[in-house]
PDB file of N, CA and C in Angstrom:
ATOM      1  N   UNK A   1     106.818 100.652  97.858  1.00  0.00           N
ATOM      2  CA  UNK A   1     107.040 101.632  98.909  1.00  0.00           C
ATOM      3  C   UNK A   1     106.678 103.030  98.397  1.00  0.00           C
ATOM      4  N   UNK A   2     106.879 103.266  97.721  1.00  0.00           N
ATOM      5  CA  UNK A   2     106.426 104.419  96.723  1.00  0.00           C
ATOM      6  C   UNK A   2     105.053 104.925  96.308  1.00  0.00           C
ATOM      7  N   UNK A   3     104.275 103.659  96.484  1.00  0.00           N
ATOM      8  CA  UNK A   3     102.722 103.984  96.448  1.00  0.00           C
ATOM      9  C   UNK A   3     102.336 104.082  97.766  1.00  0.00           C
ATOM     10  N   UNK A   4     102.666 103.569  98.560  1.00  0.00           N
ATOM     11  CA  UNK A   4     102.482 103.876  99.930  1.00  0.00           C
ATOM     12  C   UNK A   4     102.651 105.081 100.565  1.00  0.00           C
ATOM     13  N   UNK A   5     103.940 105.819  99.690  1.00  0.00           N
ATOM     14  CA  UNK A   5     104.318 107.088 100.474  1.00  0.00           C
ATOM     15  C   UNK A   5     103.622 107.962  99.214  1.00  0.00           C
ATOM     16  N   UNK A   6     103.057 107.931  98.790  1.00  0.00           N
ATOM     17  CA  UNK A   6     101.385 108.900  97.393  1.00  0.00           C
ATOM     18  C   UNK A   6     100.569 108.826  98.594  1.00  0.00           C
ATOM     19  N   UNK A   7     100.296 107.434  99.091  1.00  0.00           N
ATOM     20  CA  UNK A   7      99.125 108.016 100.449  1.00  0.00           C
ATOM     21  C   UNK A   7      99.500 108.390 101.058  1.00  0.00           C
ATOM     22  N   UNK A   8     100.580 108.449 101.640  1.00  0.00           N
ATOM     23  CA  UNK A   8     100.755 109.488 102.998  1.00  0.00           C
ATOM     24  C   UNK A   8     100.614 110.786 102.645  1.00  0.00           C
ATOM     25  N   UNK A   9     101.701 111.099 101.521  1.00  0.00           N
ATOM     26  CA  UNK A   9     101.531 112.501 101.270  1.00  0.00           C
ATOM     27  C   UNK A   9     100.306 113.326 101.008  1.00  0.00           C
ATOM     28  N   UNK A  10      99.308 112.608 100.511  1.00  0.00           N
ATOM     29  CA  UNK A  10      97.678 113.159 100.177  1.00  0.00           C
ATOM     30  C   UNK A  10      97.437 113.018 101.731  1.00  0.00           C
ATOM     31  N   UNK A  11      97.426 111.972 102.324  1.00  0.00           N
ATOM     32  CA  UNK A  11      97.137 112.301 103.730  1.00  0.00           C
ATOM     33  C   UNK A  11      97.575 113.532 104.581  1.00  0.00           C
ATOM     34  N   UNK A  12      99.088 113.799 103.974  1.00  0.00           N
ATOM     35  CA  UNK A  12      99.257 115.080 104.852  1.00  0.00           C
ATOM     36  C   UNK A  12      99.021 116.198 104.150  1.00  0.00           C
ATOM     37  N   UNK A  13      98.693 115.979 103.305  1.00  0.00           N
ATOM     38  CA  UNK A  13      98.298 117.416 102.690  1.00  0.00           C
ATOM     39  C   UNK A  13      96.485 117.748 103.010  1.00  0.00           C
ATOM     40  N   UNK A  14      95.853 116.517 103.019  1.00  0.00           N
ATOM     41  CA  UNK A  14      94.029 116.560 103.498  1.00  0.00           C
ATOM     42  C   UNK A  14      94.396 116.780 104.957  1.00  0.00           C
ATOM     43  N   UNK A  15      95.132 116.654 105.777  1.00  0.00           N
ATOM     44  CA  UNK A  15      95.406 116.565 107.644  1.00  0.00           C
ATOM     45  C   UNK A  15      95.746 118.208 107.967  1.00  0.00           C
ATOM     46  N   UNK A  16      96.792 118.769 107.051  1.00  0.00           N
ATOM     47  CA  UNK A  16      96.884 119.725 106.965  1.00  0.00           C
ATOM     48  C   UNK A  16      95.592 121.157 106.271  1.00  0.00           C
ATOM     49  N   UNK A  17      95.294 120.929 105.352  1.00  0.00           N
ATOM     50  CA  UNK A  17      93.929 121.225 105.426  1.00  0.00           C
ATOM     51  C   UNK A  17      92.796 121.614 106.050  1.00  0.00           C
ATOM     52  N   UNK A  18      92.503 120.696 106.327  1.00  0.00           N
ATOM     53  CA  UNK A  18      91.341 120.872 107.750  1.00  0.00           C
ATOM     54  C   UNK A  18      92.176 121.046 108.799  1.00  0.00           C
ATOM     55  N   UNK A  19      93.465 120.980 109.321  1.00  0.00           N
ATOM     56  CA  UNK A  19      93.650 121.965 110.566  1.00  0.00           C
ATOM     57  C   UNK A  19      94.084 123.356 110.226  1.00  0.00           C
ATOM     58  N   UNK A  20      93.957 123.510 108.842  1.00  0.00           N
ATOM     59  CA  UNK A  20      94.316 125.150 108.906  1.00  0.00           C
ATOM     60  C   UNK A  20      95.681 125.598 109.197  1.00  0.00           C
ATOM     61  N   UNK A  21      96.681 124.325 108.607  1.00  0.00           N
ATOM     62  CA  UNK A  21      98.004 124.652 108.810  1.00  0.00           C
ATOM     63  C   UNK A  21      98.409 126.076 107.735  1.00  0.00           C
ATOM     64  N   UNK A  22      99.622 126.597 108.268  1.00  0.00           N
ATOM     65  CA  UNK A  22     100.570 128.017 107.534  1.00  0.00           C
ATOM     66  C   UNK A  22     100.446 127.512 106.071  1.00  0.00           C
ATOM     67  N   UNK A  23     100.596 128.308 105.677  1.00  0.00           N
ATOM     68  CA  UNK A  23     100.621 128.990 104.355  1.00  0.00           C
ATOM     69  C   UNK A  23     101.891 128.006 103.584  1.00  0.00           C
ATOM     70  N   UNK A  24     102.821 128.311 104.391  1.00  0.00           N
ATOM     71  CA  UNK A  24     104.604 127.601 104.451  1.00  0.00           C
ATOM     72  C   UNK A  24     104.268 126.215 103.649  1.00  0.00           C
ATOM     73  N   UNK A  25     103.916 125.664 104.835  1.00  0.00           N
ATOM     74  CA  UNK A  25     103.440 124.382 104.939  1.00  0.00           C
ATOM     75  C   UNK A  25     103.280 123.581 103.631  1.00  0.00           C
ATOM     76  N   UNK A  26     102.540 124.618 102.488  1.00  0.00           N
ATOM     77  CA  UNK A  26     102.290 123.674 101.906  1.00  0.00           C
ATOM     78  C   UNK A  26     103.330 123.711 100.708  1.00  0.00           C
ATOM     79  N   UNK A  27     104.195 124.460 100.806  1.00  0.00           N
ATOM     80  CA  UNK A  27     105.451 124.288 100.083  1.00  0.00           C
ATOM     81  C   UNK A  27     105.965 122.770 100.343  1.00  0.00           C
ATOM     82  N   UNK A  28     106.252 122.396 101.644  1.00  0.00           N
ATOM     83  CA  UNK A  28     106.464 121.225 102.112  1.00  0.00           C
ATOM     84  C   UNK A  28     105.632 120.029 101.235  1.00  0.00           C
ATOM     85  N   UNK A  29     104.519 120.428 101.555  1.00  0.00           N
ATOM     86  CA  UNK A  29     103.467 119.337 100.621  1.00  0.00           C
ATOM     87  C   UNK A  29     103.662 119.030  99.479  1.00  0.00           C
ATOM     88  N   UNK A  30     103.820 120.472  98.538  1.00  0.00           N
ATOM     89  CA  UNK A  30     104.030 120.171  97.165  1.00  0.00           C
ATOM     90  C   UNK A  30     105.233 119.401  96.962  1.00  0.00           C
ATOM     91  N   UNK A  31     106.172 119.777  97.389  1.00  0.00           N
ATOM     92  CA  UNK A  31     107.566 118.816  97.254  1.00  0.00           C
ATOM     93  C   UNK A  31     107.867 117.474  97.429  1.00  0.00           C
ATOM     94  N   UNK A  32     107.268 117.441  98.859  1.00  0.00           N
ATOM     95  CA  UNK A  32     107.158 115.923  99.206  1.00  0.00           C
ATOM     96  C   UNK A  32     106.187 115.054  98.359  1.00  0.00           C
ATOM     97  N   UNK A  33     104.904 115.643  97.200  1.00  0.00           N
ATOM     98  CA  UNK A  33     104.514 115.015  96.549  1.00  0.00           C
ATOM     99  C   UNK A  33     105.305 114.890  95.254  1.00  0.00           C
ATOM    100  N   UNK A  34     105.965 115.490  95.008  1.00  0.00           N
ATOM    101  CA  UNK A  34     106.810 115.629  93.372  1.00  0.00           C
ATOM    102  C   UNK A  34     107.956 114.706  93.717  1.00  0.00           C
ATOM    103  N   UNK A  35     108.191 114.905  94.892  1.00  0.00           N
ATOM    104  CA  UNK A  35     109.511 113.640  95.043  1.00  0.00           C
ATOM    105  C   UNK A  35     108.574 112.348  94.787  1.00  0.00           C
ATOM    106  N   UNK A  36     107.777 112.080  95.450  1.00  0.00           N
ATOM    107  CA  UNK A  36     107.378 110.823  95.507  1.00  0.00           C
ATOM    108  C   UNK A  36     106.743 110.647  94.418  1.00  0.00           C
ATOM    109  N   UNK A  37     106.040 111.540  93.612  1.00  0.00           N
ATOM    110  CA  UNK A  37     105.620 111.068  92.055  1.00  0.00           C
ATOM    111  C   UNK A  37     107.003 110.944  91.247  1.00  0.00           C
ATOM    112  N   UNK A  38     108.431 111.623  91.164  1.00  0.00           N
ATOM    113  CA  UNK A  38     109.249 111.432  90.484  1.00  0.00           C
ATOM    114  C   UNK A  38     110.052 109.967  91.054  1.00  0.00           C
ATOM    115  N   UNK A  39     110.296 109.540  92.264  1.00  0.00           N
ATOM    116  CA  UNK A  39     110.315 108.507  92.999  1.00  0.00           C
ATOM    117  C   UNK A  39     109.512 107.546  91.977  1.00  0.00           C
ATOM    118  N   UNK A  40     108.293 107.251  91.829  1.00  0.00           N
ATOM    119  CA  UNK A  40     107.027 106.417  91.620  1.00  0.00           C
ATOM    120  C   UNK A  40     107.527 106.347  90.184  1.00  0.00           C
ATOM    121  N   UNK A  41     107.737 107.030  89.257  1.00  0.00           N
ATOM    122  CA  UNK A  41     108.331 107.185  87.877  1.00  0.00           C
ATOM    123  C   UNK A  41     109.191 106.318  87.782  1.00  0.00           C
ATOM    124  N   UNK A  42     110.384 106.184  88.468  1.00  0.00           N
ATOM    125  CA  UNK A  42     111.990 105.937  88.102  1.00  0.00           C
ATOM    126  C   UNK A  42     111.501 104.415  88.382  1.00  0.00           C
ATOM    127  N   UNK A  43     110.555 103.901  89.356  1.00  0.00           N
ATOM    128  CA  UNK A  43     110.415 102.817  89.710  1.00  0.00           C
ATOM    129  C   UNK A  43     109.517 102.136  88.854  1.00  0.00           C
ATOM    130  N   UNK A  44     109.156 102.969  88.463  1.00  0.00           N
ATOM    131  CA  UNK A  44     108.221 101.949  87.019  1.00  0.00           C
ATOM    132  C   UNK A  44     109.053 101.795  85.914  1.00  0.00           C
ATOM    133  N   UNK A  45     109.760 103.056  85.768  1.00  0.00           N
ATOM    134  CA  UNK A  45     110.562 102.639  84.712  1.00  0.00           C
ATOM    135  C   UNK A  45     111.574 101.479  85.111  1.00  0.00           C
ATOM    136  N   UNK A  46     112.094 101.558  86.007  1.00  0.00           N
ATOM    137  CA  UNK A  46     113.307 100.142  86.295  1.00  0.00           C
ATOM    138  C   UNK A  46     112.676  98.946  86.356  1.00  0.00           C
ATOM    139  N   UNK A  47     111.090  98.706  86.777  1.00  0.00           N
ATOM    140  CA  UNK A  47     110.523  98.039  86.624  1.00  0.00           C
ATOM    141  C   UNK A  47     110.221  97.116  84.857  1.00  0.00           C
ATOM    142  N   UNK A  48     109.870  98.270  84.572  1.00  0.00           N
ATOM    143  CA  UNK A  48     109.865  98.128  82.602  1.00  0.00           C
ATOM    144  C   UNK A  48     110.958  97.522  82.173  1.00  0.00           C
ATOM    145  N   UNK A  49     111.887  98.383  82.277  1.00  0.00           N
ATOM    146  CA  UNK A  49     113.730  97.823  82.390  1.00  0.00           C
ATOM    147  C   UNK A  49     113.599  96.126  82.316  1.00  0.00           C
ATOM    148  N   UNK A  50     113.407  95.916  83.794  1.00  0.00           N
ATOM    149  CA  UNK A  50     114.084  94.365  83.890  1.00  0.00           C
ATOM    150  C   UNK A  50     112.837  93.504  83.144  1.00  0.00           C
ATOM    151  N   UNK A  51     111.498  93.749  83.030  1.00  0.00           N
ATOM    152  CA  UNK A  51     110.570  93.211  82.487  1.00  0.00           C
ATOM    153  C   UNK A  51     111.503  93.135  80.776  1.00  0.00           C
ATOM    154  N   UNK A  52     111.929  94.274  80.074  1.00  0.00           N
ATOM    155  CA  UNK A  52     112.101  94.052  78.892  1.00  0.00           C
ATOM    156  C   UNK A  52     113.544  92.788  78.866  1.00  0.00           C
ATOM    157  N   UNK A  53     114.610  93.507  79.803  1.00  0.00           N
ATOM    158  CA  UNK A  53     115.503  92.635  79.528  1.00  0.00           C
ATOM    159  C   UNK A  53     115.281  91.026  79.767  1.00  0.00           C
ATOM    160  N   UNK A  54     114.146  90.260  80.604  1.00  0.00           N
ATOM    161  CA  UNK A  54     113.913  89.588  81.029  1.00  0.00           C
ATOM    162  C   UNK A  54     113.431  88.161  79.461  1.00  0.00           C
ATOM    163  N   UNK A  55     112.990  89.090  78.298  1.00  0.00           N
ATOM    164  CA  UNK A  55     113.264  88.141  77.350  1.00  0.00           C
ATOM    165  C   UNK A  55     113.656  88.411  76.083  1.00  0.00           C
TER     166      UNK A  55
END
């Protein structure tokens, strides 16, 4: 779910873009991408996690 929401967010940040959204706006962008890259992190790591405990 997490890689899924990396494309959206590049999506709204290229959508925003070419319509020439506020300035504001892309405060929004940057954030919503740092969540979802720090999101994307925690999930690889828990991923790693159960892979190690697993043997």
């Amino acid at each position: 779910i997490a890689a899924l929401n990396l494309v959206l967010d590049f999506d709204f940040i290229e959508q925003g873009a070419e319509h020439g959204a506020p300035r504001y706006m892309e405060w929004y962008a940057a954030f919503g991408l740092m969540v979802t890259l720090v999101w994307l992190y925690l999930e690889i790591l828990r991923l790693l996690a159960k892979l190690q405990s697993r043997d």
